[in-house]
Each structure stands twice: as C-alpha cells, then as structure tokens.
C-alpha atoms as a PDB file:
ATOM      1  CA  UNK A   1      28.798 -67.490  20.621  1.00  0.00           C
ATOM      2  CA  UNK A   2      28.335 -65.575  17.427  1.00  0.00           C
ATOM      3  CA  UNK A   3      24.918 -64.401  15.726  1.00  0.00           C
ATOM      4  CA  UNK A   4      24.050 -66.995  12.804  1.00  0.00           C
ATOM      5  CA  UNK A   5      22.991 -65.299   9.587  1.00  0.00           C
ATOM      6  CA  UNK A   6      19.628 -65.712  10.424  1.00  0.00           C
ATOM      7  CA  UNK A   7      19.956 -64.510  13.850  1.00  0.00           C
ATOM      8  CA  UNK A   8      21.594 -61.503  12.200  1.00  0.00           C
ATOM      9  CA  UNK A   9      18.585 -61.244   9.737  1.00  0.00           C
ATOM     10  CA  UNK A  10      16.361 -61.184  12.484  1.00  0.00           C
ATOM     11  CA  UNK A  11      18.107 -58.419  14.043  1.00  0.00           C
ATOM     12  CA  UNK A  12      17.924 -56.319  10.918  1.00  0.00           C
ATOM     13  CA  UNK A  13      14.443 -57.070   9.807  1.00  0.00           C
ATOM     14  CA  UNK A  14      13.476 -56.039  14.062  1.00  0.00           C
ATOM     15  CA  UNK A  15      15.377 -52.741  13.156  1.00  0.00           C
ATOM     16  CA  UNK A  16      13.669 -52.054  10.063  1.00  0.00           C
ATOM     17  CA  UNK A  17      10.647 -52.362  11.766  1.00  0.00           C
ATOM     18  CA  UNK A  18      11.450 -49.140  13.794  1.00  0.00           C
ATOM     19  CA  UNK A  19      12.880 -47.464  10.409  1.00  0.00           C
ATOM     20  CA  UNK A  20       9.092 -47.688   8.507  1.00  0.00           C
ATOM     21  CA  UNK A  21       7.470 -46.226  11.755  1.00  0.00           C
ATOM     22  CA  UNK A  22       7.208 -43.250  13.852  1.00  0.00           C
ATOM     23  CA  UNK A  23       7.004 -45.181  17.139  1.00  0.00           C
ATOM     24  CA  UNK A  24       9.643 -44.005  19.467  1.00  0.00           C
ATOM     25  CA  UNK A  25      11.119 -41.262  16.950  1.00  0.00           C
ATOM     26  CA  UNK A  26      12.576 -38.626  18.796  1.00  0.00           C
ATOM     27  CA  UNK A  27      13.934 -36.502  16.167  1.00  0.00           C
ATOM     28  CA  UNK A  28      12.050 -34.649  13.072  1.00  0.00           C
ATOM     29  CA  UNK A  29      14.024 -33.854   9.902  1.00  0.00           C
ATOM     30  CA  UNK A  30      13.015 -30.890   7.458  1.00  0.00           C
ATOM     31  CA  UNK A  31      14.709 -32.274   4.334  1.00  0.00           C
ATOM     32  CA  UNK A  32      15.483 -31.269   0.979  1.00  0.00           C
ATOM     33  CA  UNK A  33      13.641 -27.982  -0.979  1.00  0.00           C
ATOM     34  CA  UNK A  34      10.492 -29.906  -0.694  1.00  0.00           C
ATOM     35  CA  UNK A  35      10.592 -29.355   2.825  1.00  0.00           C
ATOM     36  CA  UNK A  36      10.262 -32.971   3.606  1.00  0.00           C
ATOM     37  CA  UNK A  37       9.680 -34.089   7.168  1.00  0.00           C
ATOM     38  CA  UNK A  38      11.372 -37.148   7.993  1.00  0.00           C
ATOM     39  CA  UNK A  39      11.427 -38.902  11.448  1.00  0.00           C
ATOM     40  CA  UNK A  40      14.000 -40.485  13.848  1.00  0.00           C
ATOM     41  CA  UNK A  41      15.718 -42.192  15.936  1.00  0.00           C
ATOM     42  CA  UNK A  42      18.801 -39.649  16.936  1.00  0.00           C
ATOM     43  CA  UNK A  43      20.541 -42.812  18.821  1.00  0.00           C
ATOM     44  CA  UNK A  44      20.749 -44.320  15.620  1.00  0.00           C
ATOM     45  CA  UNK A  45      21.954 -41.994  13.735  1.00  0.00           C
ATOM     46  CA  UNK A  46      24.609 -40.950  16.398  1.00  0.00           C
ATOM     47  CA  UNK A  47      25.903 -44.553  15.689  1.00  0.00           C
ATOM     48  CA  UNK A  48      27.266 -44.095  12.419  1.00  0.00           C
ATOM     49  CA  UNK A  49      28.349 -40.229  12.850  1.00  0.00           C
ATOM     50  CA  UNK A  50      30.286 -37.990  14.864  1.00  0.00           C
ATOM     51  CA  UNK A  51      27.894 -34.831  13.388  1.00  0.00           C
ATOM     52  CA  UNK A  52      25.361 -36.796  14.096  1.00  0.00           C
ATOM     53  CA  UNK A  53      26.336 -37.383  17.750  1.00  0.00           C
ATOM     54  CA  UNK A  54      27.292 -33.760  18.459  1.00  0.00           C
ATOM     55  CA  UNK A  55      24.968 -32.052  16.786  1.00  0.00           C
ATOM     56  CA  UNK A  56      21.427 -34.696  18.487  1.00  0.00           C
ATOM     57  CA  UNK A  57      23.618 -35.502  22.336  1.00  0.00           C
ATOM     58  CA  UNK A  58      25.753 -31.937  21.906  1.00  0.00           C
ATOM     59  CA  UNK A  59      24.925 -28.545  23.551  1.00  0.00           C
ATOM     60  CA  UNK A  60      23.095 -27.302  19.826  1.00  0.00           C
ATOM     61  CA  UNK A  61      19.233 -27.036  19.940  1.00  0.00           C
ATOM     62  CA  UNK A  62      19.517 -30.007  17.577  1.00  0.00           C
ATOM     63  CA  UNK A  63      19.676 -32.004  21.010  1.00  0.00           C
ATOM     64  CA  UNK A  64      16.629 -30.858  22.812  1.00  0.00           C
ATOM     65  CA  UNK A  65      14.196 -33.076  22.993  1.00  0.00           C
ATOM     66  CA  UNK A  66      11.796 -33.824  19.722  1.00  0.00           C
ATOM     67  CA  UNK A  67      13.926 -31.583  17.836  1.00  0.00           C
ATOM     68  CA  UNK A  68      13.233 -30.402  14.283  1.00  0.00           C
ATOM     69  CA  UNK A  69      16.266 -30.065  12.367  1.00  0.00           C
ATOM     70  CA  UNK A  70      16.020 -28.208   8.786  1.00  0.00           C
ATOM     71  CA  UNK A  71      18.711 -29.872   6.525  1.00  0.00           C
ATOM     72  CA  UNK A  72      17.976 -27.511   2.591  1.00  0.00           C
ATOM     73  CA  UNK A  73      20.698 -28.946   0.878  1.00  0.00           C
ATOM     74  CA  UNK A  74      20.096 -32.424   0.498  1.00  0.00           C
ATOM     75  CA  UNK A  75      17.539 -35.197  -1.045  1.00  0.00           C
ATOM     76  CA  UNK A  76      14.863 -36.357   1.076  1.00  0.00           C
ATOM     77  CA  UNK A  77      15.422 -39.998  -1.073  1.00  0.00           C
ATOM     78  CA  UNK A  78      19.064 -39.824  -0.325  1.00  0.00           C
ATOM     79  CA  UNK A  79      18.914 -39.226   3.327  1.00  0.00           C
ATOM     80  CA  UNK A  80      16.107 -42.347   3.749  1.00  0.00           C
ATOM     81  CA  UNK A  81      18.548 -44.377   1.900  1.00  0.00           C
ATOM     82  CA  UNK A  82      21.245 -43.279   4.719  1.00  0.00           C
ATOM     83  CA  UNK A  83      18.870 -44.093   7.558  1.00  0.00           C
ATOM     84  CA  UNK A  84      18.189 -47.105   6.067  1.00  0.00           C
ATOM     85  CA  UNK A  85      22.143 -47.744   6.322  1.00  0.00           C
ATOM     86  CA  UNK A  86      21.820 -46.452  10.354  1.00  0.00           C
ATOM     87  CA  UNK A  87      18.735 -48.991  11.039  1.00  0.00           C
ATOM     88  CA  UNK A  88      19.697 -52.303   8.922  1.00  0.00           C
ATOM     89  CA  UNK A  89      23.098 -51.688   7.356  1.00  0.00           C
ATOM     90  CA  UNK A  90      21.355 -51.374   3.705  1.00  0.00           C
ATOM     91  CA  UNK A  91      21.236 -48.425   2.089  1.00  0.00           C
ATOM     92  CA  UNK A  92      19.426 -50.095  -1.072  1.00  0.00           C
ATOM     93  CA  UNK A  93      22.421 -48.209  -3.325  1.00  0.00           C
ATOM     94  CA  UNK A  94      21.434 -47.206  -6.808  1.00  0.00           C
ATOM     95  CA  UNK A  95      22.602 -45.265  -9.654  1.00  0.00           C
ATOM     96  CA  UNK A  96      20.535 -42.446  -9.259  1.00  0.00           C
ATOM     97  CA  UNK A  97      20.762 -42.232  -5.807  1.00  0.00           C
ATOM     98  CA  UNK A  98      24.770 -43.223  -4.981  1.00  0.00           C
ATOM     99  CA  UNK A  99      25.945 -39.765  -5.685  1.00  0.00           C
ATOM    100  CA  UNK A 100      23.642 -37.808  -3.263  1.00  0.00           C
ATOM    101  CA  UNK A 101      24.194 -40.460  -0.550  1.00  0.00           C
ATOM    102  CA  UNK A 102      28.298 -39.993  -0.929  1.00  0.00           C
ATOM    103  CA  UNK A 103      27.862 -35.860  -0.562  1.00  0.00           C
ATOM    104  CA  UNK A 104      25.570 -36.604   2.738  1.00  0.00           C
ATOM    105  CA  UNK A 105      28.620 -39.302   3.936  1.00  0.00           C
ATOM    106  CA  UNK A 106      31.134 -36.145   3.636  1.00  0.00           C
ATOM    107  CA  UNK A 107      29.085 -33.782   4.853  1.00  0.00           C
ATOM    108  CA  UNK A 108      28.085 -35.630   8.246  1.00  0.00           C
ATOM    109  CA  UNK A 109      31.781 -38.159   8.453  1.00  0.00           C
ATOM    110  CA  UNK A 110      29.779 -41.256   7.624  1.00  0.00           C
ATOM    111  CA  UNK A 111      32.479 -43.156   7.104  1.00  0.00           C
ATOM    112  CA  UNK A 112      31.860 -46.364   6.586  1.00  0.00           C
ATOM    113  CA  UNK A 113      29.045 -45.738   4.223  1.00  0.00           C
ATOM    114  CA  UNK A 114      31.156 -43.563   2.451  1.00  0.00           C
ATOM    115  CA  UNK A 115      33.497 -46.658   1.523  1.00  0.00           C
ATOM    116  CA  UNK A 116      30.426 -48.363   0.524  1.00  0.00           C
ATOM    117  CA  UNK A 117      29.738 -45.992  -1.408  1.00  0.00           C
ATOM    118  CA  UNK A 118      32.997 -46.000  -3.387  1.00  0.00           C
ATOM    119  CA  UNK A 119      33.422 -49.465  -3.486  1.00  0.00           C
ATOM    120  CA  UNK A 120      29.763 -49.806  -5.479  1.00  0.00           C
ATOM    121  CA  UNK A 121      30.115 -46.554  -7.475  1.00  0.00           C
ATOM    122  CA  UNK A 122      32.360 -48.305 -10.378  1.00  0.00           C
ATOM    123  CA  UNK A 123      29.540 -51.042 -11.095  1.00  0.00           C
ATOM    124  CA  UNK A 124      27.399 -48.099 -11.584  1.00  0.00           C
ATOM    125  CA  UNK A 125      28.860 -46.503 -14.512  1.00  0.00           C
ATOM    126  CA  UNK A 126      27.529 -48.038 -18.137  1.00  0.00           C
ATOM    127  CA  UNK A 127      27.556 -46.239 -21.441  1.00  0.00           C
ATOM    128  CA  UNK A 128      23.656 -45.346 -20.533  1.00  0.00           C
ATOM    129  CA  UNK A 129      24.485 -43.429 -17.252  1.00  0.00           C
ATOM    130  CA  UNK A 130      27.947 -41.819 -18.160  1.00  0.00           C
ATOM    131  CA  UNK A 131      26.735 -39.074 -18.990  1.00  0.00           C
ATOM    132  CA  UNK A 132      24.378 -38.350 -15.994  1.00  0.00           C
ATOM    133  CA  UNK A 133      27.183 -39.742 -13.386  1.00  0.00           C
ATOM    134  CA  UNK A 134      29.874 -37.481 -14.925  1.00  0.00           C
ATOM    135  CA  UNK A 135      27.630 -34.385 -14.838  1.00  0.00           C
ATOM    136  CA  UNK A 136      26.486 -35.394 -11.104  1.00  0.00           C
ATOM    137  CA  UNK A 137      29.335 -36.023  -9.909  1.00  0.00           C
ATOM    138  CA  UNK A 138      31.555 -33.028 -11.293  1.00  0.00           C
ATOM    139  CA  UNK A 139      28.536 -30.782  -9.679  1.00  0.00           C
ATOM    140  CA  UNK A 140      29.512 -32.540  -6.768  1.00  0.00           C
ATOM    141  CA  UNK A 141      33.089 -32.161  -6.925  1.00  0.00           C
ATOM    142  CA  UNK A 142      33.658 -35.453  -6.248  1.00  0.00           C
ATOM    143  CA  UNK A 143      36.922 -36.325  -8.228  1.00  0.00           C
ATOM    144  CA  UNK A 144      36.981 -39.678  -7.298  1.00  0.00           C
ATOM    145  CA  UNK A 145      34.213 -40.715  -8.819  1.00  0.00           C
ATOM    146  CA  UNK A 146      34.973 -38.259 -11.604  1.00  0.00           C
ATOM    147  CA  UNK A 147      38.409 -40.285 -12.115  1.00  0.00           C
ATOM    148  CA  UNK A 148      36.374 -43.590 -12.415  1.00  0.00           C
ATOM    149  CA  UNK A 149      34.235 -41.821 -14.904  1.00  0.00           C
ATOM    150  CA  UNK A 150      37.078 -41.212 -16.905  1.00  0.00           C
ATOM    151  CA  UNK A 151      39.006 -43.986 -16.799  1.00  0.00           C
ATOM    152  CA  UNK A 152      35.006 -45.723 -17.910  1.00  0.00           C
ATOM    153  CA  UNK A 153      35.865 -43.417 -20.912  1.00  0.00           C
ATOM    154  CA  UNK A 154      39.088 -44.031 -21.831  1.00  0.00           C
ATOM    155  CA  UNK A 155      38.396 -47.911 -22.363  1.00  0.00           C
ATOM    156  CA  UNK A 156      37.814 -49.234 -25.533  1.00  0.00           C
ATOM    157  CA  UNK A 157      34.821 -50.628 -26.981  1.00  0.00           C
END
C-alpha cells in the first residue's frame, strides 16, 4: 500500500524535526569563510551523494566518528538549503541562493538536486535579477544557466 500525501507529510515534517536539532548528529561541518559550524546526520547525507558516502563511510578521517569536516569554499546558507533537500526533499530554492546550491550539487554529484536545480533556475531570471544571475553564474562557470541568461536577453520586450 502506498504512503498518502499526508502520510508522506508526516514523514517529512518527522525528518525535519532531526534537521533543526543536534540530537543524534554525528557529523560537524566547518562551512564557508565564516567558519560556520554546521551539524549532521552523515547517513543522510550519504543518501543523496556518492562524495558524501565515501568521503563520511570511506577510509578518509571524514569517517571517524564525530568528525569535523572543514568545507572553505562554499556558503553556509547554501549548504543548509542542501541538507534541507537530504532531510525533507525541500531545499526552499531561491534566487539568491539557486546558484550556490547548483556549484555544491557538482561539486559533491548531487544529482538529483542538481536537476532541480535547473529545472527552477529559468523562473528565476526577471529583468531585476539579470544582472546579478549573469554575473553569478559566469563566476561560476556555469554555462547552462549562462545560456538561459541569454536567451532571457535576447527576448523582446
């Protein structure tokens, strides 16, 4: 028998529930040049990547117990907005934050995210943000959305 969508709303919201505490984390992030800490649940995280799984079940120090793993290159915001994705399947995707969240689904092979991510990134782009998206996402060589970008321009008004 299949999970109603309340059933399945009640699974989330249970999940969540781990995501906005530490109890049971087993893995401390150092995130972003703020030096961030962020904690976790490595099982979940495993779930959605193969990094993830090597690098928190692997032979690296990242899998000792209670690890803290330093990750410089990345937004603190952006990589709550991917747990979020690993505990409840929403990653609350904005246009401020989409960007970031794509370069941390390439870096770690979250792939399913990462189509999320491109499927959104188009309702995104308005004549307010253009400008912002194009520079972001030319920074982070991401041509796809760079194409979008253009193509955005290329309409007329």
């Amino acid at each position: 028998m299949a999970l109603t969508a309340t059933d399945q709303s009640q699974q989330r919201a249970n999940l969540f529930k781990l995501f906005k505490n530490d109890h049971l984390c087993d893995v401390t992030f150092i995130v972003g040049a703020e030096r961030e800490e962020i904690r976790s649940h490595r099982l979940l995280l495993a779930a959605i990547s193969p990094v993830f799984e090597a690098m928190l079940f692997g032979k690296m120090k990242e899998s000792e117990p209670f690890a803290e793993i330093e990750i410089t290159d990345i937004e603190p915001n952006a990589f709550r907005a991917v747990l979020k994705f690993a505990y409840c399947n929403d990653p609350k995707l904005t246009v401020d934050n989409i960007i970031s969240i794509r370069r941390i689904c390439d870096k770690y092979q979250i792939s399913l995210l990462s189509a999320i991510c491109d499927r959104s990134f188009e309702g995104f782009v308005s004549s307010k943000k253009v400008c912002s998206l194009l520079t972001e996402s030319m920074n982070a060589k991401c041509n796809y959305y760079t194409n979008i970008i253009h193509a955005f321009l290329a309409k007329p008004m």
